[in-house]
C-alpha atoms as a PDB file:
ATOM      1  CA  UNK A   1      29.569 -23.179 -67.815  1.00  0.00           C
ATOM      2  CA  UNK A   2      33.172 -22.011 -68.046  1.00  0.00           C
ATOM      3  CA  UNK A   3      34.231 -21.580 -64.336  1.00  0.00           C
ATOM      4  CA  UNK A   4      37.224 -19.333 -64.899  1.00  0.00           C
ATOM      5  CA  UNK A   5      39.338 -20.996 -63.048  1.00  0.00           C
ATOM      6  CA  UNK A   6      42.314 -23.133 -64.765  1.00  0.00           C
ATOM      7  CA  UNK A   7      45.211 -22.224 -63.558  1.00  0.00           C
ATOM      8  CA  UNK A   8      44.556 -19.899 -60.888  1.00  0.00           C
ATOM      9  CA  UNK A   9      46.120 -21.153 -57.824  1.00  0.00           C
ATOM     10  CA  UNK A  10      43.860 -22.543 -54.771  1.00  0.00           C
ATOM     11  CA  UNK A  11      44.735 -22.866 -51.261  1.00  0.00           C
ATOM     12  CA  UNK A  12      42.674 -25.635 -49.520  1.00  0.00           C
ATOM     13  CA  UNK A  13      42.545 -25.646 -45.420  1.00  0.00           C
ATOM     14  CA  UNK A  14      42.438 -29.077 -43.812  1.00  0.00           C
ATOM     15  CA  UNK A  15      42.139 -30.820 -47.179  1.00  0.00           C
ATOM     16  CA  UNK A  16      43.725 -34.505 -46.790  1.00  0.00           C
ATOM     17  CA  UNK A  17      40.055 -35.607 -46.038  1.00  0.00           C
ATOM     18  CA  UNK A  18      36.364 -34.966 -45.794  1.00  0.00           C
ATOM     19  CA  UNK A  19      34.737 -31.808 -47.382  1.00  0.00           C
ATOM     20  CA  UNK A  20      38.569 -30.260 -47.709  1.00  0.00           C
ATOM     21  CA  UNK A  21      39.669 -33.178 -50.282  1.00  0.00           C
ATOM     22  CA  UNK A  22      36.220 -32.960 -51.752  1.00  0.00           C
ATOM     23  CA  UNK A  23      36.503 -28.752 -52.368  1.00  0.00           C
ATOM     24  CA  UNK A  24      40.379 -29.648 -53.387  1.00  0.00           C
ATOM     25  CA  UNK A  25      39.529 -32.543 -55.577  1.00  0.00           C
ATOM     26  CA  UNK A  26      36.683 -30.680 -57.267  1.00  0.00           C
ATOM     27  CA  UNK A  27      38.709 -27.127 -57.810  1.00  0.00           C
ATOM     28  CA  UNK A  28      41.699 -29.430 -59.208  1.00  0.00           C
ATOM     29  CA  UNK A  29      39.007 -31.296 -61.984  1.00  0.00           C
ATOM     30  CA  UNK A  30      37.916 -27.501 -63.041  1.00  0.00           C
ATOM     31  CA  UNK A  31      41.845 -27.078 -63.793  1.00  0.00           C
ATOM     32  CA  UNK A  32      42.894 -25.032 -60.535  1.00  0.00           C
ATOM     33  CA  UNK A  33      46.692 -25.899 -59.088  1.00  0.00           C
ATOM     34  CA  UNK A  34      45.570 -27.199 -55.693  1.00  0.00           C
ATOM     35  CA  UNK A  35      47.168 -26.538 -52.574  1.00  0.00           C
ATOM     36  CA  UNK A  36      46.506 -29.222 -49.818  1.00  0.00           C
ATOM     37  CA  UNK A  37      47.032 -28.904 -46.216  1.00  0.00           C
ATOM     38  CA  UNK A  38      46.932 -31.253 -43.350  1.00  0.00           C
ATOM     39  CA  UNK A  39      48.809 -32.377 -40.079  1.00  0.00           C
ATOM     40  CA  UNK A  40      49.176 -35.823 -41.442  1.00  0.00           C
ATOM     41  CA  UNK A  41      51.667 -35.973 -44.452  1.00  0.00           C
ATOM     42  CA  UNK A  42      50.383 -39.804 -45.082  1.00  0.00           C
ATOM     43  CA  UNK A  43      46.626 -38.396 -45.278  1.00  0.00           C
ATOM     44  CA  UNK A  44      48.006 -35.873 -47.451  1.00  0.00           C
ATOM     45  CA  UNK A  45      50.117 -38.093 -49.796  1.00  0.00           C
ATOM     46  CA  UNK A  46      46.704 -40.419 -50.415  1.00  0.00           C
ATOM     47  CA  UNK A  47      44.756 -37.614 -50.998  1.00  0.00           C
ATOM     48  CA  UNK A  48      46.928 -35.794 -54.005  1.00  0.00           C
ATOM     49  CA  UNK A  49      47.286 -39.181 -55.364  1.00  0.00           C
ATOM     50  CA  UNK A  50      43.671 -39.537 -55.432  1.00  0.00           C
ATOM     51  CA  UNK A  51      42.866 -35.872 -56.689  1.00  0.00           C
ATOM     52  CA  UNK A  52      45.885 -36.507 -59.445  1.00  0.00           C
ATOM     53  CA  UNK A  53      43.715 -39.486 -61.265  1.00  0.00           C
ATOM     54  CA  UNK A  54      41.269 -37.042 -62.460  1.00  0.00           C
ATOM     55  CA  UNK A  55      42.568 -33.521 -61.854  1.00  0.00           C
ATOM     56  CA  UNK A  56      43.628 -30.658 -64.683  1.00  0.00           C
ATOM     57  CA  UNK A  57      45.071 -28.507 -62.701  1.00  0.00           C
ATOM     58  CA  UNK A  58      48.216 -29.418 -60.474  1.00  0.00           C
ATOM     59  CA  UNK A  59      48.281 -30.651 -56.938  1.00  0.00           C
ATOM     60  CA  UNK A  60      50.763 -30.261 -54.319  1.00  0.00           C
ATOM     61  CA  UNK A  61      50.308 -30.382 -50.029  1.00  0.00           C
ATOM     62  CA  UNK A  62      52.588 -28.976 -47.235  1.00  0.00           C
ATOM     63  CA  UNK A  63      51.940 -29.917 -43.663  1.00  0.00           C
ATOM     64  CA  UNK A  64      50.128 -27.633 -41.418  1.00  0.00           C
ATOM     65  CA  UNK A  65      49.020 -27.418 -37.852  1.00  0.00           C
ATOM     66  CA  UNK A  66      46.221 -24.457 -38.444  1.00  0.00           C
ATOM     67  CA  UNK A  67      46.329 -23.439 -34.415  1.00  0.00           C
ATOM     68  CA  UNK A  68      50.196 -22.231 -34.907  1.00  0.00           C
ATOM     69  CA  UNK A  69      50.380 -18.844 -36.364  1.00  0.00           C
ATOM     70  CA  UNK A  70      53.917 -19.744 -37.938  1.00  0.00           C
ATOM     71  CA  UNK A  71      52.631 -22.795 -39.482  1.00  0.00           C
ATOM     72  CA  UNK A  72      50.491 -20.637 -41.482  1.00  0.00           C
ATOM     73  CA  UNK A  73      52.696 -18.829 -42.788  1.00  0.00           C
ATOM     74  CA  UNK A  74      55.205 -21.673 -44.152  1.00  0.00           C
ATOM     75  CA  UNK A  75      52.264 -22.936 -46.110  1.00  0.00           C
ATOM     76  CA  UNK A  76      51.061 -19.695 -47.500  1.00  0.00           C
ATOM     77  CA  UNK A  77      54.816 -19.232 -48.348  1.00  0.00           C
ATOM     78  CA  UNK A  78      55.381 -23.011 -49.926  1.00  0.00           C
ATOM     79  CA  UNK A  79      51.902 -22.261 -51.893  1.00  0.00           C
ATOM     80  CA  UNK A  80      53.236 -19.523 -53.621  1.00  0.00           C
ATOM     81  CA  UNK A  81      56.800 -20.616 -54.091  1.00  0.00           C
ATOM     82  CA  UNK A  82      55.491 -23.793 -56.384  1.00  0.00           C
ATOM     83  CA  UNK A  83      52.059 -21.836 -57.482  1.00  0.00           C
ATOM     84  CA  UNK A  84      52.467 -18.342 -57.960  1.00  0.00           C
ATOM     85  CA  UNK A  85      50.049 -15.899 -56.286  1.00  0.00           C
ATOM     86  CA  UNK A  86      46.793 -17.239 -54.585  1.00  0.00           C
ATOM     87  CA  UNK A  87      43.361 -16.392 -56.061  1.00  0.00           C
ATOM     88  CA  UNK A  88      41.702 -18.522 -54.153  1.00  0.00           C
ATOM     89  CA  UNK A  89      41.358 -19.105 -50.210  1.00  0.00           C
ATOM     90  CA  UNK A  90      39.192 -21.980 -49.043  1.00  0.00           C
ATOM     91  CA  UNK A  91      39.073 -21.868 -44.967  1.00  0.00           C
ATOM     92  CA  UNK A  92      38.234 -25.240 -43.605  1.00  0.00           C
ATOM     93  CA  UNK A  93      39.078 -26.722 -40.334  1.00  0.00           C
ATOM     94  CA  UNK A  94      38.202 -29.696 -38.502  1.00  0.00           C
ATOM     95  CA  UNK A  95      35.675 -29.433 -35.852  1.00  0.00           C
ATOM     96  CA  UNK A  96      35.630 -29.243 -32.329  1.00  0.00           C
ATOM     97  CA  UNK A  97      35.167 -31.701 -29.512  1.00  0.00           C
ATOM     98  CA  UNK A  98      31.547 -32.654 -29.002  1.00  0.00           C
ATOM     99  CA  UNK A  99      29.794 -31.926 -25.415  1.00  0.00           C
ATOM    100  CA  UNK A 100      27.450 -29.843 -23.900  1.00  0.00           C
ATOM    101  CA  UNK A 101      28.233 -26.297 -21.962  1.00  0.00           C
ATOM    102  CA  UNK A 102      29.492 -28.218 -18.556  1.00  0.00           C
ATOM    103  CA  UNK A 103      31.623 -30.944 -20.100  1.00  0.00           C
ATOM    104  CA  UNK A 104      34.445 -27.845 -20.983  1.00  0.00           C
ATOM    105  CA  UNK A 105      37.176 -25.868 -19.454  1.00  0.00           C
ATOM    106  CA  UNK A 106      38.655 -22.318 -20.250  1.00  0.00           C
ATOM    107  CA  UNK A 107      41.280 -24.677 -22.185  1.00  0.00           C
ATOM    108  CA  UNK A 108      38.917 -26.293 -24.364  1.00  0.00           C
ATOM    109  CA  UNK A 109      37.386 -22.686 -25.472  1.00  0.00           C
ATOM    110  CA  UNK A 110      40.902 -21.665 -25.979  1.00  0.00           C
ATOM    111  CA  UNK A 111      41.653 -24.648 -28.121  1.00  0.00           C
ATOM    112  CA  UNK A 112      38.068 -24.212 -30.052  1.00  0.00           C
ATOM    113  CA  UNK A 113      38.381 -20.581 -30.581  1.00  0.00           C
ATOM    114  CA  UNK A 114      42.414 -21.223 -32.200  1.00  0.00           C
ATOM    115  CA  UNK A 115      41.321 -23.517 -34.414  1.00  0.00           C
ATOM    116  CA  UNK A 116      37.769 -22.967 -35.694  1.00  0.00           C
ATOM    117  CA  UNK A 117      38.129 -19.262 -35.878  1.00  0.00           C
ATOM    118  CA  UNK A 118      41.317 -17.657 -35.053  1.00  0.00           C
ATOM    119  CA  UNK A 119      43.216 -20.144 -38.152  1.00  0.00           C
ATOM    120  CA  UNK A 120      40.759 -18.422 -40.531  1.00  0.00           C
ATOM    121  CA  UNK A 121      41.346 -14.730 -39.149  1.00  0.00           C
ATOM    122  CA  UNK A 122      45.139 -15.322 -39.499  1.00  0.00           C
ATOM    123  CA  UNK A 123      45.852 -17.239 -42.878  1.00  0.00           C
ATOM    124  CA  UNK A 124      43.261 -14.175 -44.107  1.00  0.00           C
ATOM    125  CA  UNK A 125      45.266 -11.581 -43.471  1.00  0.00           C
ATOM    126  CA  UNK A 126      48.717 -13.586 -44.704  1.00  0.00           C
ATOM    127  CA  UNK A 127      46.758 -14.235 -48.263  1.00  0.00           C
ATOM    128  CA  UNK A 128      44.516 -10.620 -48.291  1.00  0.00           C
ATOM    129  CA  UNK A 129      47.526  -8.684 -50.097  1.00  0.00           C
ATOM    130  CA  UNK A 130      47.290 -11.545 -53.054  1.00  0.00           C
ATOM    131  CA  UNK A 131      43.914 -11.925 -53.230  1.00  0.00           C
ATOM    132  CA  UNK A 132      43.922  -7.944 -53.775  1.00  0.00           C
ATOM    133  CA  UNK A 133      46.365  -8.388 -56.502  1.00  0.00           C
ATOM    134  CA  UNK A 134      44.287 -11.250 -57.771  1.00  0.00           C
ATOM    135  CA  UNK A 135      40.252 -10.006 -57.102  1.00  0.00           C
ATOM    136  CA  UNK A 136      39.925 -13.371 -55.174  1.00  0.00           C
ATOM    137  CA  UNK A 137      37.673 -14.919 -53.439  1.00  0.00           C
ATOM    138  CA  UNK A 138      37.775 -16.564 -49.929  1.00  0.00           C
ATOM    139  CA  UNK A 139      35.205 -18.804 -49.035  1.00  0.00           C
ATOM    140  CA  UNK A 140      34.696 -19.690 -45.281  1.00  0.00           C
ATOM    141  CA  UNK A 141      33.288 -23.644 -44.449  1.00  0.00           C
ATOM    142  CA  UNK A 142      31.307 -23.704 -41.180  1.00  0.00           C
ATOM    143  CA  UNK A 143      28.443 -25.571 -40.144  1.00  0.00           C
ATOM    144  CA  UNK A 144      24.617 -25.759 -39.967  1.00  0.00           C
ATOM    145  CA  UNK A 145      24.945 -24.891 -36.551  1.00  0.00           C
ATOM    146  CA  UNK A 146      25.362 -21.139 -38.155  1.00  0.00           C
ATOM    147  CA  UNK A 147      21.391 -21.315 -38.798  1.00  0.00           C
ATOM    148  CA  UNK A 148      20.149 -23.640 -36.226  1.00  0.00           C
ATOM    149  CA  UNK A 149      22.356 -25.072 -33.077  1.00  0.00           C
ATOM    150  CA  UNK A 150      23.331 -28.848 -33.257  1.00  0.00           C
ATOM    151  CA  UNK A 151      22.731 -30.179 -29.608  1.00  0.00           C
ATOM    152  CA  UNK A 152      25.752 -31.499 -27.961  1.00  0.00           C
ATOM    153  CA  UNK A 153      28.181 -29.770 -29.911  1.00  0.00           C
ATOM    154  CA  UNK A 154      28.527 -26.430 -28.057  1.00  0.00           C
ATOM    155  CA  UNK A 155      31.673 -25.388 -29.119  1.00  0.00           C
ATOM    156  CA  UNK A 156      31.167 -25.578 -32.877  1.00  0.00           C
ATOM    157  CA  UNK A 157      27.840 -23.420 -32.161  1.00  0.00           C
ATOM    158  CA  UNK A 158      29.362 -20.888 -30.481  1.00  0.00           C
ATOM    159  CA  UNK A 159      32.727 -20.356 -32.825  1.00  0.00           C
ATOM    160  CA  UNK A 160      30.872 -20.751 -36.377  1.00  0.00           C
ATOM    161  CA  UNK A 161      28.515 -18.470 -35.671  1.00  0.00           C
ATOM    162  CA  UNK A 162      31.926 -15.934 -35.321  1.00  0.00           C
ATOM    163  CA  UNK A 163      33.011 -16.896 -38.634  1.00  0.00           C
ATOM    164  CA  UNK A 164      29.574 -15.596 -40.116  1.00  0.00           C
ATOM    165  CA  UNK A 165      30.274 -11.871 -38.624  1.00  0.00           C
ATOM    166  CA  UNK A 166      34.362 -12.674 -39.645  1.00  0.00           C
ATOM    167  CA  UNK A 167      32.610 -13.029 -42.832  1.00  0.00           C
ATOM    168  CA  UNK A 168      29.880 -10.570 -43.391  1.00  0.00           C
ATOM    169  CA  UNK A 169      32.394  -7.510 -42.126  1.00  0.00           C
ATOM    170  CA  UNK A 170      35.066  -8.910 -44.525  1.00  0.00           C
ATOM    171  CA  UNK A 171      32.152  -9.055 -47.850  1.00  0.00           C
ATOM    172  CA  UNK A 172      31.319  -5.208 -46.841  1.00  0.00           C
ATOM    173  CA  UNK A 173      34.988  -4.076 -46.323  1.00  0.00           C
ATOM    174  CA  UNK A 174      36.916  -5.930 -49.451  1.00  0.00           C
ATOM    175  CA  UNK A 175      34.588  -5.247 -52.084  1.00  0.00           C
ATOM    176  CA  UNK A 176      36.413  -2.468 -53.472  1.00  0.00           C
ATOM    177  CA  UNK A 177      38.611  -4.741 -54.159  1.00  0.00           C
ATOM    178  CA  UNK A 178      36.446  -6.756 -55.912  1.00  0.00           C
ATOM    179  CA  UNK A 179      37.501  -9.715 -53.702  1.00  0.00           C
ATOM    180  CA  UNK A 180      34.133 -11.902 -52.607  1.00  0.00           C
ATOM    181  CA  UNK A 181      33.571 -13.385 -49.503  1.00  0.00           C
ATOM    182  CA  UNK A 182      31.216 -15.999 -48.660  1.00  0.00           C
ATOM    183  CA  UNK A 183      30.394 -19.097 -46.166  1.00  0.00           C
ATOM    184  CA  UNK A 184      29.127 -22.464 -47.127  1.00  0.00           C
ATOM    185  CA  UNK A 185      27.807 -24.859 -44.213  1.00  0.00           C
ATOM    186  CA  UNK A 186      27.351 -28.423 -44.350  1.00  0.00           C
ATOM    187  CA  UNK A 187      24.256 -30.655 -43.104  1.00  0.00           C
ATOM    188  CA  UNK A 188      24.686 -34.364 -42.649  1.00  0.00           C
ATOM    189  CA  UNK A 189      27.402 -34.916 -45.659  1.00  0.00           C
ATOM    190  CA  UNK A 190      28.307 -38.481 -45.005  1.00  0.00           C
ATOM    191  CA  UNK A 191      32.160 -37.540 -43.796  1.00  0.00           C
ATOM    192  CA  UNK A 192      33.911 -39.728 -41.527  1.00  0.00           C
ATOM    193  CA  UNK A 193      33.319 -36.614 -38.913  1.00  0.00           C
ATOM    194  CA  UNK A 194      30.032 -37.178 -39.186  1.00  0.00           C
ATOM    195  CA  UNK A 195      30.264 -41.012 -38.922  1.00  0.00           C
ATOM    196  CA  UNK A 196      31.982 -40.383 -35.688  1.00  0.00           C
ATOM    197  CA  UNK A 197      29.154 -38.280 -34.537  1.00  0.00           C
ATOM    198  CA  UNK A 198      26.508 -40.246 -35.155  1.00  0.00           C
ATOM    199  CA  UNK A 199      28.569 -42.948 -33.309  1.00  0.00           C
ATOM    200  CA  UNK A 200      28.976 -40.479 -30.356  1.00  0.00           C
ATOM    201  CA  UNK A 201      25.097 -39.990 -30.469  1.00  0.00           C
ATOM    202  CA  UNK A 202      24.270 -43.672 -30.415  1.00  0.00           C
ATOM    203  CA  UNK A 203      26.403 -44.196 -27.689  1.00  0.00           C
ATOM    204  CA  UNK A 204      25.303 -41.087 -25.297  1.00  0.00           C
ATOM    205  CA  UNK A 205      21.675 -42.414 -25.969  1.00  0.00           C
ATOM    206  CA  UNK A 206      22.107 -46.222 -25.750  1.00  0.00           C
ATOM    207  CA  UNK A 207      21.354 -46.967 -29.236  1.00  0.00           C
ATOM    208  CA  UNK A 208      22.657 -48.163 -32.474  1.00  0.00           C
ATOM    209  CA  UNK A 209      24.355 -46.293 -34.601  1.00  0.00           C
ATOM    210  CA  UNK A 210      21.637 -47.347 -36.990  1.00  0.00           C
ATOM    211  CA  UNK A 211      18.668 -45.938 -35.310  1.00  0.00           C
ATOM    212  CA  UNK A 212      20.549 -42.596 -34.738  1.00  0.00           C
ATOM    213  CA  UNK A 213      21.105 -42.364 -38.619  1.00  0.00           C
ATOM    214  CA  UNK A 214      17.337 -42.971 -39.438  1.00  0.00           C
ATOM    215  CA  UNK A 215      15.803 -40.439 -36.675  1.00  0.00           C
ATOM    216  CA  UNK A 216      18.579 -38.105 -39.079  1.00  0.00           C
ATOM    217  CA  UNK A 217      17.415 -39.010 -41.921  1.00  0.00           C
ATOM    218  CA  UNK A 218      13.759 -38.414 -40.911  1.00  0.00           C
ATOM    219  CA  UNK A 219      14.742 -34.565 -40.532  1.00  0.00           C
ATOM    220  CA  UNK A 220      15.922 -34.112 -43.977  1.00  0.00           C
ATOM    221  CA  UNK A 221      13.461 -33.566 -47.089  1.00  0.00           C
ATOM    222  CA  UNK A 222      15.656 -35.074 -49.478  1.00  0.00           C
ATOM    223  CA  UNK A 223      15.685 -38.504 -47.531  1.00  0.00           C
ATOM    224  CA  UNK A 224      19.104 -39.180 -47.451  1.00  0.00           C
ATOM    225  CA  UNK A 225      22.512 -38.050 -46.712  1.00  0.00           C
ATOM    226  CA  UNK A 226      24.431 -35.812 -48.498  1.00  0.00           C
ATOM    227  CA  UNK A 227      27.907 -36.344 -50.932  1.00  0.00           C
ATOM    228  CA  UNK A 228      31.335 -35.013 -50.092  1.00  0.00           C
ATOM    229  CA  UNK A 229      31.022 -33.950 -54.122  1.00  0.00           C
ATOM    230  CA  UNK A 230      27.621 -32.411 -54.268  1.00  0.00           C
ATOM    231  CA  UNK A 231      28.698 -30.238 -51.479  1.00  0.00           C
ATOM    232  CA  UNK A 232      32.165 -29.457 -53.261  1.00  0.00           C
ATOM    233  CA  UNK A 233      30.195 -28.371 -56.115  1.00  0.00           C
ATOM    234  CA  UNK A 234      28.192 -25.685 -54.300  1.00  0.00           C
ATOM    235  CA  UNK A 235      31.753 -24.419 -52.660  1.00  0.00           C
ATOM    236  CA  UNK A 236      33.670 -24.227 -56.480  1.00  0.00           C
ATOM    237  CA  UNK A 237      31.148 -22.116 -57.757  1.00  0.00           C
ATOM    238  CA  UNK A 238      31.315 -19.685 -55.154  1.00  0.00           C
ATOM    239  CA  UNK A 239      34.864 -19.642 -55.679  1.00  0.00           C
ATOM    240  CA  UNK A 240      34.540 -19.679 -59.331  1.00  0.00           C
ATOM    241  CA  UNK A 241      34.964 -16.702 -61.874  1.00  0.00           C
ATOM    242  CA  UNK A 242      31.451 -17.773 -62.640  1.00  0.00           C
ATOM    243  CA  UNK A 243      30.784 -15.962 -59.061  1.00  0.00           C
ATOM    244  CA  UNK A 244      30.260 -12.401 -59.908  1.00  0.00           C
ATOM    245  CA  UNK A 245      28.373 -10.775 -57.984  1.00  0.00           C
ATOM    246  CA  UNK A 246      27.397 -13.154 -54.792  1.00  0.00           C
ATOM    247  CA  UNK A 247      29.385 -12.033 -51.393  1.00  0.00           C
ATOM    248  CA  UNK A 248      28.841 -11.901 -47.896  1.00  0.00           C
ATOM    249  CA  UNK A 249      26.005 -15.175 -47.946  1.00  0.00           C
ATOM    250  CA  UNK A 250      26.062 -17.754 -46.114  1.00  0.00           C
ATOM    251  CA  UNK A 251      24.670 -21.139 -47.511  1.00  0.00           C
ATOM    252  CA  UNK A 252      23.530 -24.392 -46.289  1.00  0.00           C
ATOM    253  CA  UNK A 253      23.964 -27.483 -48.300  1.00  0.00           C
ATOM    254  CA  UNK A 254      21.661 -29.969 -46.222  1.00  0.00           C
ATOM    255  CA  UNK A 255      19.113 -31.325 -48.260  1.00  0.00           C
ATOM    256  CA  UNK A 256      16.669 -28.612 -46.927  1.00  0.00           C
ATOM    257  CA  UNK A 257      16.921 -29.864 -43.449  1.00  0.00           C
ATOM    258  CA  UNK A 258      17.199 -26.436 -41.645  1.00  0.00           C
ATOM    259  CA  UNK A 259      14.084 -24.999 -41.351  1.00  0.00           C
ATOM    260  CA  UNK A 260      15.483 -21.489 -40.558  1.00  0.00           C
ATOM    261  CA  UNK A 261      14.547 -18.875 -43.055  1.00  0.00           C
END
């Protein structure tokens, strides 16, 4: 299947690791020029150099702190300085501390709410006037929390769920563009940030980090954990000129381990 997407230029949120290299890595193979972004310009170096072994399409990364409205703007403005015009927005950020309702202040909200939703909202509207020019697509990463809460991670639950009604008003009002706008959510990928969760888990209950993997793995159909690249897969389609007609979903990749219809 021809993807229709060489050469069209890709900007990649929080990309120097996890599901963002994986989306980046993937978009670069189908022949895309590859944005990344990060906070960490080592992270970031490792990761194009990694992408660059197998990629088509060319990669490049400028540092970016996605809770600072003016850092969003330097990297939409590096992007197209070295790429041209962006045709494709891939929001991604990483998540939130874990805890239950009582463990968190107004701060933390404030902190949750800048960087899991408010980053998305504002490098939208910097890359909406291209993606007009270019009938783009944006394509929003979240969480299964959207479809069924994840216990002790209450600010993730509360701000991804946002992103789903960011997303739905944005499928209904830029479609006359013909710019598509979808949301992909991850189950238990095997990321480092889910590593660190499981860890989290095992400690909160007194177990090994072991046990808390297997009672997981229990929960999901497919038996196992997913890959960073089957995931990335799912998220280059919908990004893909092979995308249509497909906007304003939102779509688990977990092995079938939400139950929620």
């Amino acid at each position: 299947m021809d993807l229709q997407i060489k050469g069209k230029t890709a900007l990649v949120l929080a990309s120097s690791d996890g599901l963002g290299k994986a989306i980046a890595h993937e978009l670069a193979n189908e022949g895309a020029n590859v944005m990344l972004t990060s906070r960490t310009e080592e992270n970031l170096k490792l990761a194009k150099e990694e992408i660059e072994k197998t990629a088509t399409g060319s990669v490049a990364y400028c540092l970016l702190d996605q809770t600072k409205q003016e850092s969003i703007a330097a990297a939409v403005k590096t992007t197209r300085e070295i790429f041209g015009s962006i045709s494709i927005l891939v929001n991604n950020s990483g998540g939130p501390p874990a805890g239950s309702f009582e463990d968190f202040e107004d701060e933390d909200w404030q902190k949750a709410f800048e960087l899991t939703l408010l980053s998305y909202i504002r490098v939208i509207r910097m890359v909406l006037p291209d993606l007009k020019e270019n009938k783009g697509r944006i394509l929003n990463n979240t969480s299964s929390s959207t479809k069924e809460p994840i216990d002790g991670l209450t600010l993730s639950n509360v701000f991804r769920v946002g992103i789903l009604g960011l997303a739905k008003t944005l499928s209904q009002e830029l479609a006359e563009d013909d710019i598509l706008v979808n949301t992909i959510g991850p189950g238990r990928i095997q990321t480092k940030r889910v590593d660190k969760l499981d860890q989290a888990n095992a400690k909160k209950k007194a177990e090994t980090k072991e046990a808390i993997q297997a009672a997981n793995l229990s929960t999901i159909p497919m038996g196992r954990y997913g890959k960073p690249e089957e995931f990335a897969k799912v998220a280059t389609f919908l990004v893909s000129g092979a995308n249509s007609y497909l906007t304003g979903q939102n779509l688990l990749v977990d092995g079938g381990k939400v139950k929620a219809v």
